[in-house]
Protein backbone atom coordinates (compact mmCIF):
# COMPACT_ATOMS: atom_id res chain seq x y z
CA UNK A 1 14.05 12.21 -93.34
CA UNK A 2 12.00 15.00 -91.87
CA UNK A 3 9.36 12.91 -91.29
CA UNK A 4 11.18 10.35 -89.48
CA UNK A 5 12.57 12.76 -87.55
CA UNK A 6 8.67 14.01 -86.97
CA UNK A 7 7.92 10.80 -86.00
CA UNK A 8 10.47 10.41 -83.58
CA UNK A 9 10.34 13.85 -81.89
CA UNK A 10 6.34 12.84 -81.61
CA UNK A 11 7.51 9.44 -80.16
CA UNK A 12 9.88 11.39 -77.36
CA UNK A 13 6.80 14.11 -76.45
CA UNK A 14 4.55 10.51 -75.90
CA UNK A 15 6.80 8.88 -73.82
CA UNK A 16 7.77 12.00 -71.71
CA UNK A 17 4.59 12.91 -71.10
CA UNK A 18 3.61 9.46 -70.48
CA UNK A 19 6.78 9.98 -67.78
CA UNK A 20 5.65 12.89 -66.36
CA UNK A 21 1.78 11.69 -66.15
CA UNK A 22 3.14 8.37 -64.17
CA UNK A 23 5.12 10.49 -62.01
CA UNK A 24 2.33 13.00 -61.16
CA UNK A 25 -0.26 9.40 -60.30
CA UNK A 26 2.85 8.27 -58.31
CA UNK A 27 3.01 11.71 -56.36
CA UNK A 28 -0.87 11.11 -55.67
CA UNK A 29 -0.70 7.82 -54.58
CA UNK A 30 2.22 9.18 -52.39
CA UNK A 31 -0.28 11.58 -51.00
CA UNK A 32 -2.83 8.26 -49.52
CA UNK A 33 0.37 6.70 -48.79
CA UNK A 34 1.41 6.08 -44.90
CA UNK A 35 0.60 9.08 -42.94
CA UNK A 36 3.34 11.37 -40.80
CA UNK A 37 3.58 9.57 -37.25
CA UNK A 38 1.40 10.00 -34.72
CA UNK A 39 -1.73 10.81 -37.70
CA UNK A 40 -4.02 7.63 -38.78
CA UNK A 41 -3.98 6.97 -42.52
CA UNK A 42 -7.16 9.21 -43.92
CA UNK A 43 -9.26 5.89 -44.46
CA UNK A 44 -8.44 5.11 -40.64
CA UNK A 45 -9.67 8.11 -39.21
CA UNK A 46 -13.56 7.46 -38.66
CA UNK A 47 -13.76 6.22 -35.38
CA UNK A 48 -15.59 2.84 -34.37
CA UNK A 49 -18.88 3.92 -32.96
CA UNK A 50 -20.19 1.69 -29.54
CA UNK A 51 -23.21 2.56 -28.09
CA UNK A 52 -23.57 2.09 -23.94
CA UNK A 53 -26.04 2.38 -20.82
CA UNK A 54 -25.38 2.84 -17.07
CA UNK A 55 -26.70 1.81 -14.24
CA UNK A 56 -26.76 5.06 -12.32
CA UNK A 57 -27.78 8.20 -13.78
CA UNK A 58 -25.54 10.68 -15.25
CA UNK A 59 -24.74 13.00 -12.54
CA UNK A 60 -25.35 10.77 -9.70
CA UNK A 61 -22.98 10.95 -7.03
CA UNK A 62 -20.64 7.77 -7.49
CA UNK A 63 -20.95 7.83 -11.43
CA UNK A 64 -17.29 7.16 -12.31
CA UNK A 65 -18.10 6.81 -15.78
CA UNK A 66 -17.41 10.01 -17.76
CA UNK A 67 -13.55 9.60 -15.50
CA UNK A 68 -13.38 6.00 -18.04
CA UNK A 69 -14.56 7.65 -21.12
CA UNK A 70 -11.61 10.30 -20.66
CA UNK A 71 -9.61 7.26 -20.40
CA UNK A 72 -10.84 5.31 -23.23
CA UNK A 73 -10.54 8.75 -25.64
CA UNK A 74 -7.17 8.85 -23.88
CA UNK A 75 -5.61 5.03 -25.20
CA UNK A 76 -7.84 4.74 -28.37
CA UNK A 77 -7.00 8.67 -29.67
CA UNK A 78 -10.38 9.11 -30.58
CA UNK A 79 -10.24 5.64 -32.85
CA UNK A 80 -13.39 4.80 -30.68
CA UNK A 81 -16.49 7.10 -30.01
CA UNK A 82 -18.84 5.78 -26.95
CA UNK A 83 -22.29 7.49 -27.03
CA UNK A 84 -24.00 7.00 -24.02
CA UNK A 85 -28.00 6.79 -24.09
CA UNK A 86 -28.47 7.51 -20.58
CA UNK A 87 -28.88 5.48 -17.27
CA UNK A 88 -31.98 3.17 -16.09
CA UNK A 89 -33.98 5.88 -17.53
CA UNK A 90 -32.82 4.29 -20.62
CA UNK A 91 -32.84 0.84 -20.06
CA UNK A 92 -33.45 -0.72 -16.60
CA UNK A 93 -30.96 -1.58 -14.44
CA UNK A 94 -32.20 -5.08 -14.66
CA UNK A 95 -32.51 -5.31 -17.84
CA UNK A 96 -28.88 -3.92 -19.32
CA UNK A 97 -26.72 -7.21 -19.42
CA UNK A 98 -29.53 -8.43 -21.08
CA UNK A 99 -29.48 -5.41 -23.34
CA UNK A 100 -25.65 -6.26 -24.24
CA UNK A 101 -26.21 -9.61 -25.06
CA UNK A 102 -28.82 -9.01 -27.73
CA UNK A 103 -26.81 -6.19 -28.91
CA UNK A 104 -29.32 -2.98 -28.39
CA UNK A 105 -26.39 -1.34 -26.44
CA UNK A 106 -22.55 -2.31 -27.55
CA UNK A 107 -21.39 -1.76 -23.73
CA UNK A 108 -23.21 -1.73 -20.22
CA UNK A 109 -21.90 -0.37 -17.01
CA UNK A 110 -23.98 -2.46 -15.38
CA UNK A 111 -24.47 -4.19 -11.89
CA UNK A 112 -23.51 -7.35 -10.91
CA UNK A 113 -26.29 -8.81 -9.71
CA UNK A 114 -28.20 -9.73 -12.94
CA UNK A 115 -25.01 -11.27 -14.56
CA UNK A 116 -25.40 -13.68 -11.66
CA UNK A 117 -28.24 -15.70 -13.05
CA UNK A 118 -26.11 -16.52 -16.18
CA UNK A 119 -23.08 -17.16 -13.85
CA UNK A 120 -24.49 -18.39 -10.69
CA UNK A 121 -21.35 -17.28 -8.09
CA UNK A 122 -20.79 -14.44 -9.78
CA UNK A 123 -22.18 -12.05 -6.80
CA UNK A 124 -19.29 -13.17 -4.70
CA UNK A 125 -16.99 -10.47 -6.74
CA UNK A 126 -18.96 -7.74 -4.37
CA UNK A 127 -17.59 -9.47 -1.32
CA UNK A 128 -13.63 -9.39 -2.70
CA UNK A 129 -11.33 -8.38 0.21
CA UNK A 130 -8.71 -7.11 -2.56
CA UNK A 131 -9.00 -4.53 -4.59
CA UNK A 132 -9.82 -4.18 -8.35
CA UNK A 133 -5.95 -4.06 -9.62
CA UNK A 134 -5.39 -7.26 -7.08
CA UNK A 135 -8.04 -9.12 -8.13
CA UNK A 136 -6.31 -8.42 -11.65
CA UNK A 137 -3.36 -10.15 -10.49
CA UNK A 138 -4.68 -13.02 -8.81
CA UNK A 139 -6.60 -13.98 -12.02
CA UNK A 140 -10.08 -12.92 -11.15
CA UNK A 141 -10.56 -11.19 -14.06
CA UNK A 142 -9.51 -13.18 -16.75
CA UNK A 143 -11.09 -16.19 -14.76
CA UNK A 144 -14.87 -14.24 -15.54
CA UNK A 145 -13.81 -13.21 -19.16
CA UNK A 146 -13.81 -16.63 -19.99
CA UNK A 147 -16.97 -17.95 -17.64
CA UNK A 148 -19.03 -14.60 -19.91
CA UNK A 149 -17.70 -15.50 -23.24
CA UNK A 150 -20.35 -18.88 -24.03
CA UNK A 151 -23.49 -15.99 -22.78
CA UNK A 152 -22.34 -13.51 -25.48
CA UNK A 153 -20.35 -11.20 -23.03
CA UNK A 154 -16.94 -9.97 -22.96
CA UNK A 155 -16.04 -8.31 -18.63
CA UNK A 156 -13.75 -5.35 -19.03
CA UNK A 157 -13.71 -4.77 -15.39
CA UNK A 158 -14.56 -3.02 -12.50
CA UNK A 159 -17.26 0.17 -12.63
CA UNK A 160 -17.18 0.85 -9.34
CA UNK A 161 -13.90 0.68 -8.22
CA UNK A 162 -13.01 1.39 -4.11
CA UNK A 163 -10.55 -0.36 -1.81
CA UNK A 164 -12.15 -3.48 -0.54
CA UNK A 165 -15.41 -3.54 1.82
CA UNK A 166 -15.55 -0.14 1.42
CA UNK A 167 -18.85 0.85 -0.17
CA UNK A 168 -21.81 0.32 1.88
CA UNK A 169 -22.49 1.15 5.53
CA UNK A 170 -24.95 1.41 8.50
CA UNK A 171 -26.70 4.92 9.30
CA UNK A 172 -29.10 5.46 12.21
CA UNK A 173 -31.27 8.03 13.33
CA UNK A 174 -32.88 6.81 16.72
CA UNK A 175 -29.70 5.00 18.36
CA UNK A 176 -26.10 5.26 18.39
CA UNK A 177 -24.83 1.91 17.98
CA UNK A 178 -21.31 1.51 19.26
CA UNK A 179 -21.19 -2.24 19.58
CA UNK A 180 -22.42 -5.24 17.72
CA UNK A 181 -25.31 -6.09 20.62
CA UNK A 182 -26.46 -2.34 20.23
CA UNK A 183 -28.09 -3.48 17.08
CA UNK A 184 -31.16 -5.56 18.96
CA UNK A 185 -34.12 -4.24 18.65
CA UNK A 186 -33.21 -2.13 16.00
CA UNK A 187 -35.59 -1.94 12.62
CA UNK A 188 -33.26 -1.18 9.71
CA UNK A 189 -34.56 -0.29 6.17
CA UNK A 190 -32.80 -2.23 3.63
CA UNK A 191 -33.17 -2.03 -0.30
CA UNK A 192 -33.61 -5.14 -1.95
CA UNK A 193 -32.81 -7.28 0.93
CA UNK A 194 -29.01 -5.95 1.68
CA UNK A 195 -27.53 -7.51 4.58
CA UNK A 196 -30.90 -9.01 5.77
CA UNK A 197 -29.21 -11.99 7.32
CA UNK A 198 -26.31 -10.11 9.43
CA UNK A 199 -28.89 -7.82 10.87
CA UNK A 200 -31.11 -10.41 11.57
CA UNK A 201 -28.41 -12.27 13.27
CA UNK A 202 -27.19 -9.17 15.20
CA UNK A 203 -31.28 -9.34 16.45
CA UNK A 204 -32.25 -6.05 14.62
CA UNK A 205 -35.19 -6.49 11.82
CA UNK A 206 -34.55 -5.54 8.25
CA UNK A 207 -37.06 -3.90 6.52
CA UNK A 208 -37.42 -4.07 2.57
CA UNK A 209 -37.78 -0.49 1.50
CA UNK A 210 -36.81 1.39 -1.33
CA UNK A 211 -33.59 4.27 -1.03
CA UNK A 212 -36.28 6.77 -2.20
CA UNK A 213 -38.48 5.70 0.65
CA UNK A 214 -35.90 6.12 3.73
CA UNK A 215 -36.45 9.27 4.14
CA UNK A 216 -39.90 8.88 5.10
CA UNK A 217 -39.36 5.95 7.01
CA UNK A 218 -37.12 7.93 9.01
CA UNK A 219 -38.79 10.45 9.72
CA UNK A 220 -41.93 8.78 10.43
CA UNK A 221 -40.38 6.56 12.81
CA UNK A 222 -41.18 3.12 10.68
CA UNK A 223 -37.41 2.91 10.49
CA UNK A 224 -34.71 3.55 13.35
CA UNK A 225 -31.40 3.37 10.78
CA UNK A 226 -30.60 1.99 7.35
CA UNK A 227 -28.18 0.38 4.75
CA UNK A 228 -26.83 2.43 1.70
CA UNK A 229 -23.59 2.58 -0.32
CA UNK A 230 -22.06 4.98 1.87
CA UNK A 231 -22.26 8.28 -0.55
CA UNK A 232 -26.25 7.82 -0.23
CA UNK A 233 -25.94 9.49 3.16
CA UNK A 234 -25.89 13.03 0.78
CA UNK A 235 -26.83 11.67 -2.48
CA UNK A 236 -30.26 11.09 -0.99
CA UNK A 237 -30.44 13.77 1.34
CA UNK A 238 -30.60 11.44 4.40
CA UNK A 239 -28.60 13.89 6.54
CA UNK A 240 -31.58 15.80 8.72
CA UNK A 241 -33.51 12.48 9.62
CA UNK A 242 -29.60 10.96 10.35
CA UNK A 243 -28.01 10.90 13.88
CA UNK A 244 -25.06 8.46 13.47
CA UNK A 245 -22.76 7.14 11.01
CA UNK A 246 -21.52 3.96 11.92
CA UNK A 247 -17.74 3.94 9.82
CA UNK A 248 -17.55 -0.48 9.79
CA UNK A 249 -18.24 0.22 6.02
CA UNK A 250 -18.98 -3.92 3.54
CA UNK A 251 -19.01 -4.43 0.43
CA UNK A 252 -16.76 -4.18 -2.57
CA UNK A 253 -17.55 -2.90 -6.61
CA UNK A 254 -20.48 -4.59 -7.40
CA UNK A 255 -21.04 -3.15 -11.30
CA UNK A 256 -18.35 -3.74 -14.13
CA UNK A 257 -18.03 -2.79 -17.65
CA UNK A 258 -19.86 -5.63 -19.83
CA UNK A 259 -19.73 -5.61 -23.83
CA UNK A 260 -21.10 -7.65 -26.33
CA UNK A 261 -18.82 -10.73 -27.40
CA UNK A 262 -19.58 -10.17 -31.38
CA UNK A 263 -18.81 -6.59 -30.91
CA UNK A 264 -15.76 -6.98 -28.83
CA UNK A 265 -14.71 -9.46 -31.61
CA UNK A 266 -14.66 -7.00 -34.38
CA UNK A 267 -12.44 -4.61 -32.71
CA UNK A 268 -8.93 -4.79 -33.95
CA UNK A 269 -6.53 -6.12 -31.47
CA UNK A 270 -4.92 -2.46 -30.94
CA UNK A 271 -8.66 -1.31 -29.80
CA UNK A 272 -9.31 -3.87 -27.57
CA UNK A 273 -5.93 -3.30 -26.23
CA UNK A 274 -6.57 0.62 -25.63
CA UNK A 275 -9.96 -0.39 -23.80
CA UNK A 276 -8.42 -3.20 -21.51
CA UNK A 277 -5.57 -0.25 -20.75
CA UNK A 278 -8.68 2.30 -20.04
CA UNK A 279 -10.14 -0.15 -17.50
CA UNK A 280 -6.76 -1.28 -16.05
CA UNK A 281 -5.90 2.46 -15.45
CA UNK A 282 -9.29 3.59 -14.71
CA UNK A 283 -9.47 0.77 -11.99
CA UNK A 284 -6.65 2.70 -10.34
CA UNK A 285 -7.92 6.60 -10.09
CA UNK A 286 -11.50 5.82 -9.88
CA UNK A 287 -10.41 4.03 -6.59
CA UNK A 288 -9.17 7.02 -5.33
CA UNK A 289 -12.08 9.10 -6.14
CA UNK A 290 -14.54 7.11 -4.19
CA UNK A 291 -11.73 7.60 -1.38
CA UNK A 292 -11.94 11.43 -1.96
CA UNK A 293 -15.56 10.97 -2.40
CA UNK A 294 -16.16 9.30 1.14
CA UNK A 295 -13.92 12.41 2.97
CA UNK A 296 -16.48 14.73 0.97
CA UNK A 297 -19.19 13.31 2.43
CA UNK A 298 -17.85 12.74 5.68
CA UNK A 299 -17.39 16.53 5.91
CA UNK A 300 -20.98 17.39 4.67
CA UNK A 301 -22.80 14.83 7.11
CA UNK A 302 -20.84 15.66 10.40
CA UNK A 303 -21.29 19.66 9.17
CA UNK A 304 -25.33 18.50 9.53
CA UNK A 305 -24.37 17.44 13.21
CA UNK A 306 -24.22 13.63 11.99
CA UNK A 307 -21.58 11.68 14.52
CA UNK A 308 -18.93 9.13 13.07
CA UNK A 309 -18.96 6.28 14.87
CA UNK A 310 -16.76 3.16 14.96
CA UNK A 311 -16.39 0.00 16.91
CA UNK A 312 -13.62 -1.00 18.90
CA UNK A 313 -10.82 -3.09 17.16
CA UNK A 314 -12.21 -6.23 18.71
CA UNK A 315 -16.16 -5.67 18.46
CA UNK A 316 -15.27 -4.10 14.51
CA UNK A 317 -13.61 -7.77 14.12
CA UNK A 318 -16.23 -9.69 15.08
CA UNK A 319 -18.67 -7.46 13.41
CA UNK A 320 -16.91 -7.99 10.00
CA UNK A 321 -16.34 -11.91 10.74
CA UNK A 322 -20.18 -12.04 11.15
CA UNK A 323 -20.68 -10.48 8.42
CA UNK A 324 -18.40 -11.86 6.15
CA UNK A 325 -19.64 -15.44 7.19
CA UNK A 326 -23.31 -14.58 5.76
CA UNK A 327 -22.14 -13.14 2.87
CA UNK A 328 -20.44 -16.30 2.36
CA UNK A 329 -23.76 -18.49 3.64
CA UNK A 330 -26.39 -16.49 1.51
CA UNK A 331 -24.00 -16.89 -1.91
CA UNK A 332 -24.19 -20.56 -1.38
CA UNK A 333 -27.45 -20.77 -0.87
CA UNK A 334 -28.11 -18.69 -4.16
CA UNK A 335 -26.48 -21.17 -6.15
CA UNK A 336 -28.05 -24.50 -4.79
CA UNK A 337 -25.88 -27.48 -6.38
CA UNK A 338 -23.63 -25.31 -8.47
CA UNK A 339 -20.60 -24.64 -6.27
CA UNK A 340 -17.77 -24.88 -9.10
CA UNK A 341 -17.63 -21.00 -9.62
CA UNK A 342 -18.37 -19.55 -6.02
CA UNK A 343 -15.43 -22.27 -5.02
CA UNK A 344 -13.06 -20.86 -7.62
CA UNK A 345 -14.16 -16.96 -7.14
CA UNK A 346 -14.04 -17.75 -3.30
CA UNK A 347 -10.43 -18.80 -3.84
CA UNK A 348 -9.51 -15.61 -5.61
CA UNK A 349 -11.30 -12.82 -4.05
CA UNK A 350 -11.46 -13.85 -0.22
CA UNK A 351 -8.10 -13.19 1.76
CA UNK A 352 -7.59 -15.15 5.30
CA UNK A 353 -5.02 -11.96 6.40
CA UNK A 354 -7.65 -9.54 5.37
CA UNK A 355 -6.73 -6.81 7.75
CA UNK A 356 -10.41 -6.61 8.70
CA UNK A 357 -10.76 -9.98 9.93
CA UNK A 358 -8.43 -8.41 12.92
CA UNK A 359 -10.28 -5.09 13.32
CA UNK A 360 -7.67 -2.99 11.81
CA UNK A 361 -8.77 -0.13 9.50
């Protein structure tokens, strides 16, 4: 009898401990269990690591990018850590879609331009009369998601953002041009070819020169005015050899967000989300930087005894019909026989009301 009852009183002091071991592995797997809200589960906590490039350097004047990073860490809640390896000290400016597609970088904010030899057409998306969020609703963007995905590229959007034909604009140092037939005669320094055919046909002569070369040219008379994205006024210290600003400002954001397809693919859909939110909002403040951007350097080049200039209503409508109608000739003539694109981004990013068109600003 006292053994049996041994035995038993052994059996209980097995099975409760037994009891009180599975309740103590249940408390611990408790403990990896769901975490409170608003915390990421401990194995969800190391971020996704994407590497980018820009196009500009870091603290150029017109760098929007650390306002989208703020944005990204803002939607993602650190789920996604960008490192940036520089600008076209980097990588070439040239050279970055390229970059993205072969995955050395994850992400580019990169220029338009070079994109436009795997989607001839593309370039017209610097000539859009709407502005970044519009061209979102029209379609535009989702229109060059799918024209990028078969090169290995995923478009977030916009890198540049500004209202459109804001960016660029004429300066001149010898002349003050207040009318369209004030620019004959006139030889303008243009980088990369900018504009070449509506100065030509305004009977000025554009010369290919280099932004780090105005200066000289300038001052050394070889040059009586130039082309720039309108910051480039300060950012390049053009003010002393720079008389006149003329305010008929062209050109929309011509750099977007690019990231590799294979790397956009392994995000989980909540990421992707929180970058296409980033953009979307980013899209949206970044335009109103460049805005308070443009009044900065406004103020700094008319403090330097630079005068504002603009046309009247009618001269700054046919100035911008002129204008617009090269743009339009030379992005044909880019893409030879293949029209389908430039039709279809023609459709969505050119608007017959376009308040320019009438010489209102």
């Amino acid at each position: 009898m006292l053994r049996f009852r041994a035995v038993r009183l052994l059996t209980i002091c097995v099975l409760g401990l037994a009891l009180i071991a599975a309740g103590c592995s249940k408390s611990g797997s408790q403990s990896q269990g769901p975490a409170p809200q608003g915390q990421a589960p401990a194995e969800e906590t190391k971020p996704v690591e994407l590497k980018m490039v820009m196009f500009l350097h870091e603290n150029a004047t017109g760098n929007f990018t650390k306002l989208w990073l703020e944005k990204v860490d803002k939607y993602a809640n650190g789920r996604i850590k960008i490192n940036v390896i520089g600008g076209p000290e980097a990588i070439p400016a040239s050279d970055q879609i390229g970059a993205v597609q072969q995955g050395v970088v994850d992400i580019a904010n990169a220029l338009y331009w070079p994109a436009n030899s795997l989607v001839p057409g593309f370039n017209q998306m610097g000539d859009a009369e709407y502005s970044p969020a519009q061209l979102r609703q029209r379609g535009a963007v989702s229109y060059i998601q799918e024209l990028f995905k078969p090169h290995g590229l995923y478009y977030l959007g916009n890198s540049s953002p500004s209202a459109a034909q804001e960016q660029a604009t004429f300066y001149f140092k010898t002349k003050a041009v207040r009318k369209p037939e004030d620019f004959k005669g006139l030889k303008i320094a243009t980088s990369g070819g900018q504009q070449k055919d509506l100065i030509e046909a305004l009977g000025g002569s554009a010369l290919s020169i280099p932004f780090t070369e105005y200066y000289t040219a300038l001052e050394r008379g070889v040059a009586d005015g130039y082309f720039i994205g309108t910051p480039g006024i300060t950012a390049f210290g053009l003010v002393p050899v720079t008389r006149y600003w003329l305010d008929e400002p062209l050109g929309s954001g011509s750099a977007g967000f690019f990231v590799n397809l294979k790397t956009w693919e392994s995000l989980s859909p909540d990421l992707q989300d929180a970058l296409t939110k980033a953009t979307v909002e980013f899209e949206v403040d970044a335009e109103q930087a460049w805005n308070d951007l443009i009044d900065k350097c406004k103020q700094e080049a008319q403090a330097g005894g630079v005068e504002i200039v603009r046309f009247s209503p009618e001269d700054s409508a046919r100035f911008y019909q002129l204008a617009r109608q090269k743009s339009i000739e030379e992005n044909y003539a880019s893409v030879g026989d293949k029209r389908e694109v430039l039709d279809k981004l023609i459709e969505l990013t050119l608007d017959d009301n376009f308040h320019r068109l009438k010489g209102q600003r």
